[in-house]
N, C-alpha and C. Protein backbone atom coordinates (compact mmCIF):
# COMPACT_ATOMS: atom_id res chain seq x y z
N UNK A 1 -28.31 3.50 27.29
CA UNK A 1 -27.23 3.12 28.16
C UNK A 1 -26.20 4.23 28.20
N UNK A 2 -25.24 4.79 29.45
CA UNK A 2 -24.76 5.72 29.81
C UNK A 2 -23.52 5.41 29.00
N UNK A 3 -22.29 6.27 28.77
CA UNK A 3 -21.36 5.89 28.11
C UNK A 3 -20.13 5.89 29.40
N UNK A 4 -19.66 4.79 29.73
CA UNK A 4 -19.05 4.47 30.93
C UNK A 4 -17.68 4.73 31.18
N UNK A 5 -17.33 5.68 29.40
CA UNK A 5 -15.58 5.39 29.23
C UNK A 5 -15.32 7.24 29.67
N UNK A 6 -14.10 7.06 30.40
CA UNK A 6 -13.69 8.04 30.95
C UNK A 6 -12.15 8.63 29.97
N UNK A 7 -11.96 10.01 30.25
CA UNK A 7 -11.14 10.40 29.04
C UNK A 7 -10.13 10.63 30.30
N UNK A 8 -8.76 10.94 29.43
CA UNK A 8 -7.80 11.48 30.08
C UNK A 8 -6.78 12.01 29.40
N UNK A 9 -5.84 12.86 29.96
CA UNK A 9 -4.92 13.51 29.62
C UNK A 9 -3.66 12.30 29.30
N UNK A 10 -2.95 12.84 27.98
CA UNK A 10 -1.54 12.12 27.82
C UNK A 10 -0.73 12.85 27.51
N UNK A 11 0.48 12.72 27.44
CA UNK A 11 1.57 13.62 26.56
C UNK A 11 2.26 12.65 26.00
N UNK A 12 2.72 12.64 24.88
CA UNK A 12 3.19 12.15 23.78
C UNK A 12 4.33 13.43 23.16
N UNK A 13 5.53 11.97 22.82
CA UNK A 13 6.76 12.90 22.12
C UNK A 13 7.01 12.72 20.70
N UNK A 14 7.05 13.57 20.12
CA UNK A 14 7.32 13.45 18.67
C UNK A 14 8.36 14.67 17.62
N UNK A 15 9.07 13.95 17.87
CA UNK A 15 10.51 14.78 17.15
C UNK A 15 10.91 15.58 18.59
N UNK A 16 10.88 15.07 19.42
CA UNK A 16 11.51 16.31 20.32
C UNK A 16 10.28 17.32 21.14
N UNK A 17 9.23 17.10 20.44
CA UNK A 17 8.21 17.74 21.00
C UNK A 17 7.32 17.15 21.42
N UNK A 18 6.67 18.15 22.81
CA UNK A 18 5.52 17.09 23.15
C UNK A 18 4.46 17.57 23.09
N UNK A 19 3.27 16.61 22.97
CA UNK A 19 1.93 17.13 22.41
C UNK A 19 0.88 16.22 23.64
N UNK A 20 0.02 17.14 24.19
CA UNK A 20 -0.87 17.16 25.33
C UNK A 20 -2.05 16.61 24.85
N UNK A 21 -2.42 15.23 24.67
CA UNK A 21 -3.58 14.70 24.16
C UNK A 21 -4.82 14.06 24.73
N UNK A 22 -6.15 14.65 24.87
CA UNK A 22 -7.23 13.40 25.31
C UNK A 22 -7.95 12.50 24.95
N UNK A 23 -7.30 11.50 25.61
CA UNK A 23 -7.84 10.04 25.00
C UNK A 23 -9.04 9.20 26.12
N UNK A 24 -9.75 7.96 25.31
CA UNK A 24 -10.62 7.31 26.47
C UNK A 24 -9.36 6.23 26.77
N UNK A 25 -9.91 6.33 28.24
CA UNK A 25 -8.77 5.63 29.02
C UNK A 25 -8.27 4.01 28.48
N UNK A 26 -9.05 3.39 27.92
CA UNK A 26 -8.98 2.47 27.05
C UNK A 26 -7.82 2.47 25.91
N UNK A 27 -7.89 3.58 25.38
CA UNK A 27 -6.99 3.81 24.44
C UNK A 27 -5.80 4.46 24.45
N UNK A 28 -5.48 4.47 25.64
CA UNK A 28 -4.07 5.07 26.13
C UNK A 28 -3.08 4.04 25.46
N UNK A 29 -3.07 3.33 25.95
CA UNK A 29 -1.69 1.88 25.11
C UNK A 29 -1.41 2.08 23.58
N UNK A 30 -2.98 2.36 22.77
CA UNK A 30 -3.37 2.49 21.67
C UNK A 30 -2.47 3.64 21.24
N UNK A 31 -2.52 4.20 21.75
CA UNK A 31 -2.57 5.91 21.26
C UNK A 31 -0.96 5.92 21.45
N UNK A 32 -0.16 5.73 22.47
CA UNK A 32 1.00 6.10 22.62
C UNK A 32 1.77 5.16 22.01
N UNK A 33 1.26 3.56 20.85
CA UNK A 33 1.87 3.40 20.51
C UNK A 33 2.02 4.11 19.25
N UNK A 34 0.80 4.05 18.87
CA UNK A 34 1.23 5.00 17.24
C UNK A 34 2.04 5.90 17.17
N UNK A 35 1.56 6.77 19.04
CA UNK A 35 2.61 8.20 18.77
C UNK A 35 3.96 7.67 18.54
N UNK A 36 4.62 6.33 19.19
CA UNK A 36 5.67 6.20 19.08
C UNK A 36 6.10 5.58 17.71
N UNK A 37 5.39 5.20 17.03
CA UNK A 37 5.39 4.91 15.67
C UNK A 37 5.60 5.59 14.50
N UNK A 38 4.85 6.46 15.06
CA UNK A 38 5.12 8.24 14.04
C UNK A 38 6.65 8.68 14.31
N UNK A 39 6.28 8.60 15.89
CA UNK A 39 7.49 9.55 16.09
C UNK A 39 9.28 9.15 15.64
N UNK A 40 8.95 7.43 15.34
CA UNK A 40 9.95 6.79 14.86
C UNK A 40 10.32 6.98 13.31
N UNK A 41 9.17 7.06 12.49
CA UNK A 41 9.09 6.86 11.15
C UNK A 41 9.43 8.90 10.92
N UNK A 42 9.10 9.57 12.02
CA UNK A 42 9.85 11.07 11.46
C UNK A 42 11.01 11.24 11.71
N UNK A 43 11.33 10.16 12.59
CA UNK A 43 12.81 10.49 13.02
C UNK A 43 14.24 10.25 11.96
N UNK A 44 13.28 8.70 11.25
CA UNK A 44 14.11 8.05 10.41
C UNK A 44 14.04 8.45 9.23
N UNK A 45 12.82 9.81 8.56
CA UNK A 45 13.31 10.72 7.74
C UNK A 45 14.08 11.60 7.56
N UNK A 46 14.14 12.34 9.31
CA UNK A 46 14.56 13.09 9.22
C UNK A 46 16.65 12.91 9.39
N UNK A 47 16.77 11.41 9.98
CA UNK A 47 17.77 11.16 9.85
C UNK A 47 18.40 10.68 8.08
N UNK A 48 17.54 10.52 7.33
CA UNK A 48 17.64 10.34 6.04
C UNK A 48 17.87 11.58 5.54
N UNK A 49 17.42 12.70 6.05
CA UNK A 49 17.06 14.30 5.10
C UNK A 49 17.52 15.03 6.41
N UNK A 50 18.14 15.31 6.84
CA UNK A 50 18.66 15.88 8.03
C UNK A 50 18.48 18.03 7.61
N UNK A 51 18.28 17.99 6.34
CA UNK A 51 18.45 19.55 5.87
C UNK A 51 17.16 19.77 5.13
N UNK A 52 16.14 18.51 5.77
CA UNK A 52 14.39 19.35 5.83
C UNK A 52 13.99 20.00 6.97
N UNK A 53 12.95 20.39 6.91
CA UNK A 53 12.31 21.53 7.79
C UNK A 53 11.51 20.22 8.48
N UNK A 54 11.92 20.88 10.14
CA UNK A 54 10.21 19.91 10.66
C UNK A 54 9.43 19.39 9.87
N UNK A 55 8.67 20.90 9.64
CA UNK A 55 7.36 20.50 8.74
C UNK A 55 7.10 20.06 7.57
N UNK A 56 8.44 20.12 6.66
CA UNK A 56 8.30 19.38 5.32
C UNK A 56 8.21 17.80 5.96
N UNK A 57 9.11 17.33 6.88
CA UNK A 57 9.51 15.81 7.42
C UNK A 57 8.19 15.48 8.16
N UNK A 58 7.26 16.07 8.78
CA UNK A 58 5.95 15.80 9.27
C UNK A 58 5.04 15.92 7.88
N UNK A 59 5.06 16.37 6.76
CA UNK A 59 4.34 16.43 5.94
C UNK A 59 4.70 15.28 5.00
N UNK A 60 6.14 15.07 4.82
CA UNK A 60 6.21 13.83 4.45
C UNK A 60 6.11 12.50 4.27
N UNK A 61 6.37 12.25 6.10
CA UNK A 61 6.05 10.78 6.69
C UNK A 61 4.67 11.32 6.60
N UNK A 62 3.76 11.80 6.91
CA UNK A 62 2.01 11.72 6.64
C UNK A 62 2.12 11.55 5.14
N UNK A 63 2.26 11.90 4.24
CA UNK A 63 1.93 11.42 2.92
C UNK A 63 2.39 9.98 2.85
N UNK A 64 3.73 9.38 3.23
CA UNK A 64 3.97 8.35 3.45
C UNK A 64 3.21 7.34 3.94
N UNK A 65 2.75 7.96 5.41
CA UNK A 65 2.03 6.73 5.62
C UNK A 65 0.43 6.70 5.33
N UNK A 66 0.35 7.57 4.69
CA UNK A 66 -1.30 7.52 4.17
C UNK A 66 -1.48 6.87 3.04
N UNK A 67 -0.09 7.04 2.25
CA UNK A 67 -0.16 6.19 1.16
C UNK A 67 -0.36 4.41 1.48
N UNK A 68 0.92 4.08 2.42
CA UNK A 68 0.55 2.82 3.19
C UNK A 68 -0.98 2.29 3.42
N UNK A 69 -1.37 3.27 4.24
CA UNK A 69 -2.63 2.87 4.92
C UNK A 69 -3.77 2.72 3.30
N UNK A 70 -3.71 3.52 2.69
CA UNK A 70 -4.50 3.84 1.53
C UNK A 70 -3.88 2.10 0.34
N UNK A 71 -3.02 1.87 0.60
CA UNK A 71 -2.38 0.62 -0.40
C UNK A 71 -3.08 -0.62 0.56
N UNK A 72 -3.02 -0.51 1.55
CA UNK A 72 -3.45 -1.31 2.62
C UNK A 72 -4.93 -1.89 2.44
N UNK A 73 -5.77 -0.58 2.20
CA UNK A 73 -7.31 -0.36 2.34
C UNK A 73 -7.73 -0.96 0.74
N UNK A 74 -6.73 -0.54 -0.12
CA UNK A 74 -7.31 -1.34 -1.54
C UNK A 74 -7.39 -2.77 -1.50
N UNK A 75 -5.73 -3.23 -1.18
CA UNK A 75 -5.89 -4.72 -1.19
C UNK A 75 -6.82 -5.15 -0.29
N UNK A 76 -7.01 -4.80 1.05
CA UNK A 76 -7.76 -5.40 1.92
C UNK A 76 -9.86 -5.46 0.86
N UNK A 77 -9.58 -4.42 0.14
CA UNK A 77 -11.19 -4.51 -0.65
C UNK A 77 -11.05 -5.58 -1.71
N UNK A 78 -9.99 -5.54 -2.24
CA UNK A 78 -9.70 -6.48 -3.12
C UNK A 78 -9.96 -7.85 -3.29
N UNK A 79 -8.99 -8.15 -1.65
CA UNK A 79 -9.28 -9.79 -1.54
C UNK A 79 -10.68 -10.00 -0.45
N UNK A 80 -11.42 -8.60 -0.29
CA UNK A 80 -12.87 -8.99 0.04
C UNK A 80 -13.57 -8.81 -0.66
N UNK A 81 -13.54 -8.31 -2.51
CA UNK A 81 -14.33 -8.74 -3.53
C UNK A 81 -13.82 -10.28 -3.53
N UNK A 82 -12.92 -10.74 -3.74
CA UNK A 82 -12.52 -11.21 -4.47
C UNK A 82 -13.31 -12.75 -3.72
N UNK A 83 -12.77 -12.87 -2.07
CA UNK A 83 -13.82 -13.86 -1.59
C UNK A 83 -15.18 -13.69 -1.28
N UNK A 84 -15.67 -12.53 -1.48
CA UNK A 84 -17.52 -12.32 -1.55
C UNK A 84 -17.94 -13.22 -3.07
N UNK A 85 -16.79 -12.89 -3.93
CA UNK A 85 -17.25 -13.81 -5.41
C UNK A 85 -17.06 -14.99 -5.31
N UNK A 86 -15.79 -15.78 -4.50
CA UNK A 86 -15.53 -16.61 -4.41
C UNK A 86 -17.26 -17.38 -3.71
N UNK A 87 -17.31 -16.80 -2.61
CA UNK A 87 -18.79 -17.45 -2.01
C UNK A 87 -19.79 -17.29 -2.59
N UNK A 88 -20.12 -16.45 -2.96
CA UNK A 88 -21.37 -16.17 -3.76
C UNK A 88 -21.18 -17.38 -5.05
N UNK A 89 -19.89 -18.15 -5.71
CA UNK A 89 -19.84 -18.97 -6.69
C UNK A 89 -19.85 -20.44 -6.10
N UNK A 90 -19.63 -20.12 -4.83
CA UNK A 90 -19.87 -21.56 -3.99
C UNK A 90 -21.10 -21.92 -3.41
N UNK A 91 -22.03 -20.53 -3.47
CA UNK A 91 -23.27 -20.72 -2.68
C UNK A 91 -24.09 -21.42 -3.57
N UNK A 92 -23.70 -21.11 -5.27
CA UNK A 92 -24.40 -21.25 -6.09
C UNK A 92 -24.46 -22.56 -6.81
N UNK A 93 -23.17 -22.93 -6.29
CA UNK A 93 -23.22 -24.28 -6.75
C UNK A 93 -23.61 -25.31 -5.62
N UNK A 94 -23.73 -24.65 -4.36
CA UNK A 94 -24.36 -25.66 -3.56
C UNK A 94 -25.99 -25.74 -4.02
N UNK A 95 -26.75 -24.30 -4.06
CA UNK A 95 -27.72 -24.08 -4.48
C UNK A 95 -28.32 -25.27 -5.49
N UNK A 96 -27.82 -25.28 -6.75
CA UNK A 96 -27.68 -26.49 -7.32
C UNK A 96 -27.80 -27.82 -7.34
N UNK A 97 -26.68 -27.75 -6.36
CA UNK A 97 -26.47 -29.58 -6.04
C UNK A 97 -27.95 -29.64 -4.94
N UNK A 98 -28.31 -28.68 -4.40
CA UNK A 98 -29.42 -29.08 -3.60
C UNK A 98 -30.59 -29.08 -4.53
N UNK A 99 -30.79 -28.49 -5.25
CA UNK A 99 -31.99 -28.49 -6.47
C UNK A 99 -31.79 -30.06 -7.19
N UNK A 100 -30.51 -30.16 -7.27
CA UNK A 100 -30.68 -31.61 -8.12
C UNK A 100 -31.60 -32.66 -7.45
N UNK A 101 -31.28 -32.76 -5.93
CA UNK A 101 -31.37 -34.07 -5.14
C UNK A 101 -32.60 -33.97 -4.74
């Protein structure tokens, strides 16, 4: 099957600058919200630290939010061990109750 999604040009602002990006047209909404998400979370460092460099304040909020995303990705494994055990201890006791009867 052909791949039906078409790309396109965006520009996106971040700190003042803009950056020329291609996305599938689908993911335009997608895309420019994060940019505006980023571009919020550098702003509000850099209004915190006003006497960093761009690039320390872009290197920062990325460690920032990778840490997020990365705290995010544990718990999310966590409480999907945690209910894979949960079922697997329910399967087993159905298992059971059906062996009894």
């Amino acid at each position: 099957m052909a791949d039906d999604s078409q790309t396109k040009s965006i520009r996106v602002h971040i700190l003042g600058r803009e950056y020329a990006l291609r996305v599938q047209e689908e993911d335009e909404a997608f895309t420019r919200e994060v940019a505006s998400f980023v571009n919020a979370r550098m702003e509000q460092f850099r209004d915190q630290h006003p006497e960093q460099a761009e690039l320390t304040t872009a290197v920062i909020t990325a460690l920032a939010l990778a840490e997020e995303l990365h705290t995010l990705e544990e718990k999310q494994t966590g409480s999907t061990e945690a209910l894979n055990e949960e079922l697997d201890q329910l399967a087993n006791r159905l298992g059971s109750a059906v062996e009894e009867d």
